[in-house]
Protein backbone atom coordinates (compact mmCIF):
# COMPACT_ATOMS: atom_id res chain seq x y z
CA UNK A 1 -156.51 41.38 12.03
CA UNK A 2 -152.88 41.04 10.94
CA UNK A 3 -152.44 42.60 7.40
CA UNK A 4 -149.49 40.91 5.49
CA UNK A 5 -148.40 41.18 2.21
CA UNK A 6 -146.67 39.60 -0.94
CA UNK A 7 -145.11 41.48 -4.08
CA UNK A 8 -144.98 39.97 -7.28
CA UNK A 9 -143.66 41.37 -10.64
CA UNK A 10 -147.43 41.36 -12.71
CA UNK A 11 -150.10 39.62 -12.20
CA UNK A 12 -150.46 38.17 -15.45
CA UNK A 13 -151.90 34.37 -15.32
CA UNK A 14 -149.10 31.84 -14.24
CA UNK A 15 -147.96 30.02 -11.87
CA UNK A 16 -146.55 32.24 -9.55
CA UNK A 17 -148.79 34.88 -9.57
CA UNK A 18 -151.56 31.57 -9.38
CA UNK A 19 -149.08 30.62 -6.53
CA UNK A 20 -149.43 34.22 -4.91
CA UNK A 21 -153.45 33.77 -5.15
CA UNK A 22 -153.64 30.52 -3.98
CA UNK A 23 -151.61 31.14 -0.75
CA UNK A 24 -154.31 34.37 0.19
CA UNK A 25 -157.07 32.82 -0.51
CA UNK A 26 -155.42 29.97 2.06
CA UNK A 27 -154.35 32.46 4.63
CA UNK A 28 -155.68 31.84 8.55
CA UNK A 29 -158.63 33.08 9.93
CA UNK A 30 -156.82 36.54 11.74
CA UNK A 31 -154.52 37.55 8.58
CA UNK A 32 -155.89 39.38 5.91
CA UNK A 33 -153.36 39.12 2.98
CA UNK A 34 -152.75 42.16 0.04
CA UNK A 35 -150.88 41.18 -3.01
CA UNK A 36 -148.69 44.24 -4.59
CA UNK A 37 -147.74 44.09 -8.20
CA UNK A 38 -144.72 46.15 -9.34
CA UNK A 39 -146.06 46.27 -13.01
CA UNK A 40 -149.23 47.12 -14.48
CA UNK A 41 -152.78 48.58 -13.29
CA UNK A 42 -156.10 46.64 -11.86
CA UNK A 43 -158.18 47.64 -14.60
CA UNK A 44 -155.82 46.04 -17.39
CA UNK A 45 -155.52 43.23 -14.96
CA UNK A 46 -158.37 42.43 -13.88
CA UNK A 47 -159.91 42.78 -17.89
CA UNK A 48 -156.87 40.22 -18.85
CA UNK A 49 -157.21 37.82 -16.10
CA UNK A 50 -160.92 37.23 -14.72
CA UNK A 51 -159.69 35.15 -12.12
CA UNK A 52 -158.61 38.39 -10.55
CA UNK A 53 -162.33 39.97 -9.59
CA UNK A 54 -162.78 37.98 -6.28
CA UNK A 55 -159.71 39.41 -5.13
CA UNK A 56 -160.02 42.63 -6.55
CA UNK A 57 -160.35 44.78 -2.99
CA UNK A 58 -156.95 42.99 -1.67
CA UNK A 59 -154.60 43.88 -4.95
CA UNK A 60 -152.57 46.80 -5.26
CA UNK A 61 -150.73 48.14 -8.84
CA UNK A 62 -147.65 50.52 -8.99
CA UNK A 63 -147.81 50.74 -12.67
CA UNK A 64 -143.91 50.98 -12.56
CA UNK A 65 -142.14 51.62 -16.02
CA UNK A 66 -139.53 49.68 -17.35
CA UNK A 67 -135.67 50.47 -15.49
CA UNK A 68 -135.10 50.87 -11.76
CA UNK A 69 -137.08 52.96 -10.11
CA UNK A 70 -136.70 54.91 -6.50
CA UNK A 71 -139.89 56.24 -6.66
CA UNK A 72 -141.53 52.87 -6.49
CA UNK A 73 -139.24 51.36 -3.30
CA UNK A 74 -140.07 54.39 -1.34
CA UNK A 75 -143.90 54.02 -2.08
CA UNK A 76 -143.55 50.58 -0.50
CA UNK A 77 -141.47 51.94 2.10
CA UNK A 78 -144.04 54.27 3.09
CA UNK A 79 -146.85 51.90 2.60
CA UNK A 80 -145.22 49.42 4.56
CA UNK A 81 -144.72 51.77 7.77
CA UNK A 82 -148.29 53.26 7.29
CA UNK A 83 -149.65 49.88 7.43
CA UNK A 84 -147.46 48.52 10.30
CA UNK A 85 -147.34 45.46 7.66
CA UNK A 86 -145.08 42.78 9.98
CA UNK A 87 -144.38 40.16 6.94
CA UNK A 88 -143.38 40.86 3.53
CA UNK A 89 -143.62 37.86 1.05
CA UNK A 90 -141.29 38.42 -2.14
CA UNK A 91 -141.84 36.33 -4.88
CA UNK A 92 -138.70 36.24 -7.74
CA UNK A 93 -135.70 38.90 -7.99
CA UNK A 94 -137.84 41.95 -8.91
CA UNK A 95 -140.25 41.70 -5.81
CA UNK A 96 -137.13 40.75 -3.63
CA UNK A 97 -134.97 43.91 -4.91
CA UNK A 98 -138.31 45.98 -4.47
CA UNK A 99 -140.28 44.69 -1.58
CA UNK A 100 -137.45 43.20 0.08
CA UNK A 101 -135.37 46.46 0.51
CA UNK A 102 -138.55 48.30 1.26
CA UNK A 103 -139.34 45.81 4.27
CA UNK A 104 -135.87 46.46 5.54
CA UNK A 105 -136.07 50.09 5.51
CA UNK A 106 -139.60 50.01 6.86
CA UNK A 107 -138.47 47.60 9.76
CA UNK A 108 -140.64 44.89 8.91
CA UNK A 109 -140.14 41.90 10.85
CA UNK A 110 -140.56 39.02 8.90
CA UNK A 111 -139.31 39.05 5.24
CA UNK A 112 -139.58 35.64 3.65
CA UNK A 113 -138.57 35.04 -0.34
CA UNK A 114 -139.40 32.40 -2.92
CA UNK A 115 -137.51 31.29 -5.73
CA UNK A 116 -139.62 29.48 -8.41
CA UNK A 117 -136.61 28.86 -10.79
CA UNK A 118 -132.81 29.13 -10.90
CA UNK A 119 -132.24 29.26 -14.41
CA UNK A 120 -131.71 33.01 -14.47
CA UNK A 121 -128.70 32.44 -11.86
CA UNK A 122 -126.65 30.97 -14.76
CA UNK A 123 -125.99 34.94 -16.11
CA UNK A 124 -123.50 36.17 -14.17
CA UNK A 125 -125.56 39.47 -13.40
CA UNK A 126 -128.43 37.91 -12.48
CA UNK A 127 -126.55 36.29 -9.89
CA UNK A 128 -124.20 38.77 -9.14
CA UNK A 129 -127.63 41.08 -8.43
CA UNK A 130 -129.41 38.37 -6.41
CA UNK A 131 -126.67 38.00 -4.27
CA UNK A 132 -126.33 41.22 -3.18
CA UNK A 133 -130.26 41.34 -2.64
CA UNK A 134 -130.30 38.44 -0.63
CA UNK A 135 -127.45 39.06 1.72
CA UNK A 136 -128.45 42.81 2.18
CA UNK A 137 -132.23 41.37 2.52
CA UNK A 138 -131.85 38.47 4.62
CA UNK A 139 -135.38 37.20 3.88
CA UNK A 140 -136.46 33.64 5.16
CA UNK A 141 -135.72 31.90 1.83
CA UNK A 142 -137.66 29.27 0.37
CA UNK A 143 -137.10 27.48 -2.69
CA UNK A 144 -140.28 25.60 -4.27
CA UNK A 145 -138.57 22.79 -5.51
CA UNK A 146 -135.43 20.56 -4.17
CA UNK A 147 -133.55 21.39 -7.91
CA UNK A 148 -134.19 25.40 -7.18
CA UNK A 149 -132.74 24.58 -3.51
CA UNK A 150 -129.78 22.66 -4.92
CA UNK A 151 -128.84 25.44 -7.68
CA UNK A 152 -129.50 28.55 -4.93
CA UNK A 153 -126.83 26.96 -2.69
CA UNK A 154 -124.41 26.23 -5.99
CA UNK A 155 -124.61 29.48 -7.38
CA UNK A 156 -124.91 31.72 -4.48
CA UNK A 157 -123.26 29.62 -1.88
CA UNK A 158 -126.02 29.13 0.48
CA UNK A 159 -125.84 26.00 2.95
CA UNK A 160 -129.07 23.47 3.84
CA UNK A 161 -130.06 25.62 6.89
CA UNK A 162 -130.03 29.29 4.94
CA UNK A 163 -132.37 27.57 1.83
CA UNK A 164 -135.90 25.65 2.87
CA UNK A 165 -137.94 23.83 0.11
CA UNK A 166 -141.73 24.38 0.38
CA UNK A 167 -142.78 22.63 -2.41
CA UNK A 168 -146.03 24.22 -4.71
CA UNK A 169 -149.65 22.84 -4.54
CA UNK A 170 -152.51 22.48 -6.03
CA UNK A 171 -156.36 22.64 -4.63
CA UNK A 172 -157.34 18.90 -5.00
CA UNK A 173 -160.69 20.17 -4.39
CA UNK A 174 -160.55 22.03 -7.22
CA UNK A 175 -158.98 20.11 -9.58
CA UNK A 176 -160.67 16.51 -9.53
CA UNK A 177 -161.58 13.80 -11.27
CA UNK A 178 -164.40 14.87 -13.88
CA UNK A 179 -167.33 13.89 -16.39
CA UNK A 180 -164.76 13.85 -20.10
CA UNK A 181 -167.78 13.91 -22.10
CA UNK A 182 -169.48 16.56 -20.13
CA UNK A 183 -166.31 19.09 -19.99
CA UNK A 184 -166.17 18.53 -24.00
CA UNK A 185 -169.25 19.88 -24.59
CA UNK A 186 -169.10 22.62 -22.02
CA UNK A 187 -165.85 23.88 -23.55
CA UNK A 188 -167.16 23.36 -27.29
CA UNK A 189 -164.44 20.54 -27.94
CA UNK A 190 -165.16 17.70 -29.99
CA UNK A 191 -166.07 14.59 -28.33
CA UNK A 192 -164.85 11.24 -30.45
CA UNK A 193 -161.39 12.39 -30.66
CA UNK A 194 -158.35 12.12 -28.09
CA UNK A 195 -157.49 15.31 -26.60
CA UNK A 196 -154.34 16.56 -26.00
CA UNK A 197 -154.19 19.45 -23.84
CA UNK A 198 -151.07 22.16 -22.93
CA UNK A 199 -151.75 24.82 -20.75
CA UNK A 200 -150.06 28.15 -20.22
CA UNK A 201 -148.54 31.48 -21.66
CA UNK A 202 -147.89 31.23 -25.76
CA UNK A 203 -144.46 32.29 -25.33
CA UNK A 204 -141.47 30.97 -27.09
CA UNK A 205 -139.57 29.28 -24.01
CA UNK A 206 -143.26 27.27 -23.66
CA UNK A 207 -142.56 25.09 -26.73
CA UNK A 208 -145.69 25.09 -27.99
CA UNK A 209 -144.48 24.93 -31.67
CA UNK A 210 -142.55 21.87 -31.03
CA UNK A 211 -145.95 20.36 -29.58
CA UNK A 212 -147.68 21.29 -33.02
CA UNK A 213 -145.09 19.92 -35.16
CA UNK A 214 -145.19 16.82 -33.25
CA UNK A 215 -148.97 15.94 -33.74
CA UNK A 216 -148.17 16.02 -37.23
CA UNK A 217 -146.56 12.65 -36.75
CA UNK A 218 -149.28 11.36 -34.57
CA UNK A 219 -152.67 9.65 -35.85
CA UNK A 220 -155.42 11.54 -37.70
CA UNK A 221 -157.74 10.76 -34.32
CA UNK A 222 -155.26 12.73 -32.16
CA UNK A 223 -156.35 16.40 -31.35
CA UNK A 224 -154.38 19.16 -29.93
CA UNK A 225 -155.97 21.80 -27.40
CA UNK A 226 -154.57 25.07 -26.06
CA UNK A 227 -155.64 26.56 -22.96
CA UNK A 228 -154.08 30.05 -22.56
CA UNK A 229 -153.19 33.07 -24.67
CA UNK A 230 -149.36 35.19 -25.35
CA UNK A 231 -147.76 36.48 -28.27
CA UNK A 232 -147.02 33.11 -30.07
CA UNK A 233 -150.87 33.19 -30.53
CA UNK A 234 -150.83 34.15 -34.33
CA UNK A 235 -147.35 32.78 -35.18
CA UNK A 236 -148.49 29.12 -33.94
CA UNK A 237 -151.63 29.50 -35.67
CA UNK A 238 -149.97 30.26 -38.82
CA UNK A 239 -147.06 26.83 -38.37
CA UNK A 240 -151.13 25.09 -37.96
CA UNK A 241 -152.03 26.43 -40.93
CA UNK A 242 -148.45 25.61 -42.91
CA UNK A 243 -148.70 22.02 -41.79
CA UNK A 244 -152.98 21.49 -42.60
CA UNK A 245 -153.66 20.94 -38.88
CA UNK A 246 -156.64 23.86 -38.97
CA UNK A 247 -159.00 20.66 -37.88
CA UNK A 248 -157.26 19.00 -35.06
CA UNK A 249 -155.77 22.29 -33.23
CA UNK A 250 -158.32 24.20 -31.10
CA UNK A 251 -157.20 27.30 -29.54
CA UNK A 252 -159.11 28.21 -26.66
CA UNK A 253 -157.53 31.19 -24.99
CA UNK A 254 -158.05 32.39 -21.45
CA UNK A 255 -160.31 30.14 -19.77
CA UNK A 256 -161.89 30.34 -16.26
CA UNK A 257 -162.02 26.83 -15.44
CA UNK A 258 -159.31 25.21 -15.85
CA UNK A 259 -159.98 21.92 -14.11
CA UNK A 260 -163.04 21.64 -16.62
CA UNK A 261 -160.47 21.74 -19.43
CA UNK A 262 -158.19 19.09 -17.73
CA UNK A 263 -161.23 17.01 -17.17
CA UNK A 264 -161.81 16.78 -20.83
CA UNK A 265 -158.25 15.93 -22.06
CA UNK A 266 -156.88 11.93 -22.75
CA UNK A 267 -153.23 13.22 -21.99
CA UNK A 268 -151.73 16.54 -20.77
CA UNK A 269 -148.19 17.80 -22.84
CA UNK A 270 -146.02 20.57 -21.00
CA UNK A 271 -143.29 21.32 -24.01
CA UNK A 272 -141.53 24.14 -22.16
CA UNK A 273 -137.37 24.75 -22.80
CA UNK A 274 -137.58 26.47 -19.35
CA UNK A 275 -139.48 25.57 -15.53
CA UNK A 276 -139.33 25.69 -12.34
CA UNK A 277 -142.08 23.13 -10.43
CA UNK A 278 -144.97 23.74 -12.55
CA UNK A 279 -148.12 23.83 -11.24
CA UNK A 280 -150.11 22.96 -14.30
CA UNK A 281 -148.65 19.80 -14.65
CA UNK A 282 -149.84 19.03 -11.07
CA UNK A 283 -153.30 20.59 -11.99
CA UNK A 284 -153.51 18.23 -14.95
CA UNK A 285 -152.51 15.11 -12.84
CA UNK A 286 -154.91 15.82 -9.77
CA UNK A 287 -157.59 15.84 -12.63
CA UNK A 288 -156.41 12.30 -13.05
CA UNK A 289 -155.01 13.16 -16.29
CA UNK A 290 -151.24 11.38 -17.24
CA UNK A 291 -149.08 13.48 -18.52
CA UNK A 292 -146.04 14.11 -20.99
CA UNK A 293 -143.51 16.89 -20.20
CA UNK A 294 -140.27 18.23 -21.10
CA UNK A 295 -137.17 17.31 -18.79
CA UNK A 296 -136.65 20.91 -17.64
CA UNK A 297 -136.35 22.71 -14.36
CA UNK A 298 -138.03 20.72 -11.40
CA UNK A 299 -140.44 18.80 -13.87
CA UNK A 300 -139.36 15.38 -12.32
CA UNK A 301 -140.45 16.93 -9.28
CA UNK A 302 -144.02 17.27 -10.10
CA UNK A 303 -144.48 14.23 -12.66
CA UNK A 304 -146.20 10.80 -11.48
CA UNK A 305 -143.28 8.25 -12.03
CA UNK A 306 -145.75 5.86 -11.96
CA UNK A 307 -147.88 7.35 -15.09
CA UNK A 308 -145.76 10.37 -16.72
CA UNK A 309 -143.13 10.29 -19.47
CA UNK A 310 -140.46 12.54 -20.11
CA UNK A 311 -139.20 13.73 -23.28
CA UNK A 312 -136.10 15.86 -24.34
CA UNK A 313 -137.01 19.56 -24.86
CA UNK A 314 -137.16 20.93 -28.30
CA UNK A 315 -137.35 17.74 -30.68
CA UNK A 316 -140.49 17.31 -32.36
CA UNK A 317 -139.61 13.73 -32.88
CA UNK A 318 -139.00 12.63 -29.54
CA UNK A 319 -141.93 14.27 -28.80
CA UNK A 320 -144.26 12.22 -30.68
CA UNK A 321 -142.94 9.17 -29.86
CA UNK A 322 -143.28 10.02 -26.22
CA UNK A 323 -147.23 11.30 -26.87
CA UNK A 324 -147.75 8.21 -29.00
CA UNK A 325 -146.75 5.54 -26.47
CA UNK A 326 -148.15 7.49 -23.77
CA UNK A 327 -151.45 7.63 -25.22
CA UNK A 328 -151.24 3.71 -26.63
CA UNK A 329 -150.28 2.81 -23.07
CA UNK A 330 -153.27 1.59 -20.52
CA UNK A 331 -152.63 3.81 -17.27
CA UNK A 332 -152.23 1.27 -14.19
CA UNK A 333 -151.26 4.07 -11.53
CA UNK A 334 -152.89 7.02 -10.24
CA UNK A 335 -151.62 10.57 -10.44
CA UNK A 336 -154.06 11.92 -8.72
CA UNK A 337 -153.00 9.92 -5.63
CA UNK A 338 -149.13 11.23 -6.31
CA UNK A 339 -150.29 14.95 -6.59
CA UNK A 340 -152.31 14.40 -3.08
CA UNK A 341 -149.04 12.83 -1.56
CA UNK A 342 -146.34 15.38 -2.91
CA UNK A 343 -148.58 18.44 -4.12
CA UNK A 344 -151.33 19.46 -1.98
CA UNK A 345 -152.20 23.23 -1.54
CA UNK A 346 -152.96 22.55 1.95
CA UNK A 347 -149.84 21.59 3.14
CA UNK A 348 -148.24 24.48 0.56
CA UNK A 349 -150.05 26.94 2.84
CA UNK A 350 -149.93 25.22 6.02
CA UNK A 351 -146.22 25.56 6.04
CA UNK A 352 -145.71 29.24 4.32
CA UNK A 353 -147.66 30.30 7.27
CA UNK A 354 -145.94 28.57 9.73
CA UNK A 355 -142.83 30.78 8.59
CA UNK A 356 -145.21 33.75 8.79
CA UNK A 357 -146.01 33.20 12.10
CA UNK A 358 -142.19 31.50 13.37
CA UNK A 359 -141.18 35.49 14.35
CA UNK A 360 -144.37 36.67 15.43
């Protein structure tokens, strides 16, 4: 059994640490994958994310405090020799700077690195710091989108042969087609309205409040649902209560099945200022579901051409037009069919562990 292993920062939900999941529970029949977070512990975790449990033997927490901290690189250092570990997967600058180095040090032989964004590149730092990892590194790097790609070799000078896209997936077994009516009642939604649904962290950069502001414009049969929690939670509940929305905003928190909550939506809205290639909005679509989302990051990327919309970030106006012709409009492609041909987990995992296996 060949024990590999990624780092990621938390694991908090989202789309990378989703990513991170996804890609273990995918792994081939001989490996048997661990997943190291830098931050936190399992007990928090696993209490704040439920869809941690199965997994729960095959995650590891450093608990490391804010700042850089030796301490933690030499406990992967050590780890990494004890184990033998022969591929280190880094996911974002923290993991890379921590796991990365480690690898090195521990002579691990395969050291592979994804980027999920390159917006952080544009402080000089940033980049100045992620250079230095990378060259010092020299992980197998892998950019999940062709805009993350592009701005890697733009701000760090990379060429087409140093930066490979693997593109994110989705389960389409999962996340199908389902019964609307059915996944209404389940969820405790109500049914005669049109739903639309935004998934994800209530976090300012999410845009969330522009999303509220906007159904304020729309028709008084237009709902708005929110799947996920943050720290927005109680400021965006308060802009529902300012505008008299308590009756068509539903707030649903943490939820454990999220194609169930896709399934019952009309439209899905991603409002974010900031993205890499998210994965709900190819969750959404797989569930058949068109969707509506900000022109940000690698969203083009993961939107339907033949059923999405995109809408400037931050304008509350633009924003309801957008939802309001999208939902007045009768869909004549499929997305599901587009997530299948561009975003399929299978072919996600299929080719991460092709790298895993290219030094082997």
């Amino acid at each position: 059994m060949s024990i590999w292993i990624q780092v990621v920062q938390h694991l908090q939900p989202g789309g990378i640490e989703t990513m991170a999941l996804d890609l273990q529970r995918m792994e081939e029949a001989h490996e048997q994958g661990v997943i190291i977070s830098l931050e936190g512990t399992k007990q928090q975790a696993l209490q704040d994310w439920p869809r941690l449990r199965p997994y729960a033997n095959r995650l590891m927490f450093l608990n490391k405090q804010p700042g850089f901290r030796l301490s933690t690189l030499w406990k992967l250092v050590k780890l990494f020799r004890r184990w033998a570990v022969p591929v280190v997967h880094t996911h974002h600058i923290g993991p890379l700077i921590y796991g990365g180095i480690a690898a090195r040090l521990a002579g691990v032989k395969v050291v592979i690195h994804t980027e999920h964004d390159a917006w952080h590149l544009r402080q000089q730092r940033r980049r100045m710091l992620q250079s230095f990892a990378l060259k010092w590194v020299r992980p197998m790097i892998v950019a999940d989108a062709n805009l993350v790609a592009s701005e890697l070799k733009s701000a760090l000078g990379f060429n087409d042969e140093q930066v490979q896209v693997i593109k994110n997936g989705v389960d389409t077994h999962s996340f199908a087609v389902g019964d609307k009516h059915l996944a209404r009642q389940l969820l405790g939604l109500p049914i005669q309205p049109r739903l639309i649904g935004c998934a994800g962290r209530l976090e300012p950069e999410k845009g969330q409040a522009v999303l509220i502001e906007a159904l304020n414009s729309l028709p008084q049969d237009v709902h708005l649902v929110f799947a996920g929690d943050g720290s927005q939670r109680q400021a965006l509940q308060r802009l529902v209560m300012a505008l008299k929305l308590q009756a068509r905003v539903h707030f649903l928190g943490a939820i454990e099945s999220m194609p169930q909550f896709y399934q019952a939506l009309d439209l899905f809205c991603l409002p974010s200022y900031f993205e890499g290639l998210s994965l709900v909005i190819l969750e959404a679509q797989a569930c058949g579901i068109p969707a509506v989302v900000t022109d940000v990051g690698a969203s083009t990327e993961a939107l339907c051409p033949r059923t999405g919309t995109l809408v400037e970030p931050g304008s509350a106006f633009a924003m309801a037009q957008a939802l309001g012709q999208q939902l007045a409009l009768k869909v004549t492609g499929n997305p599901r069919q587009f997530v299948k041909q561009v975003g399929d987990l299978r072919t996600t995992a299929r080719n991460y562990a092709a790298l895993r296996h290219r030094y082997l």
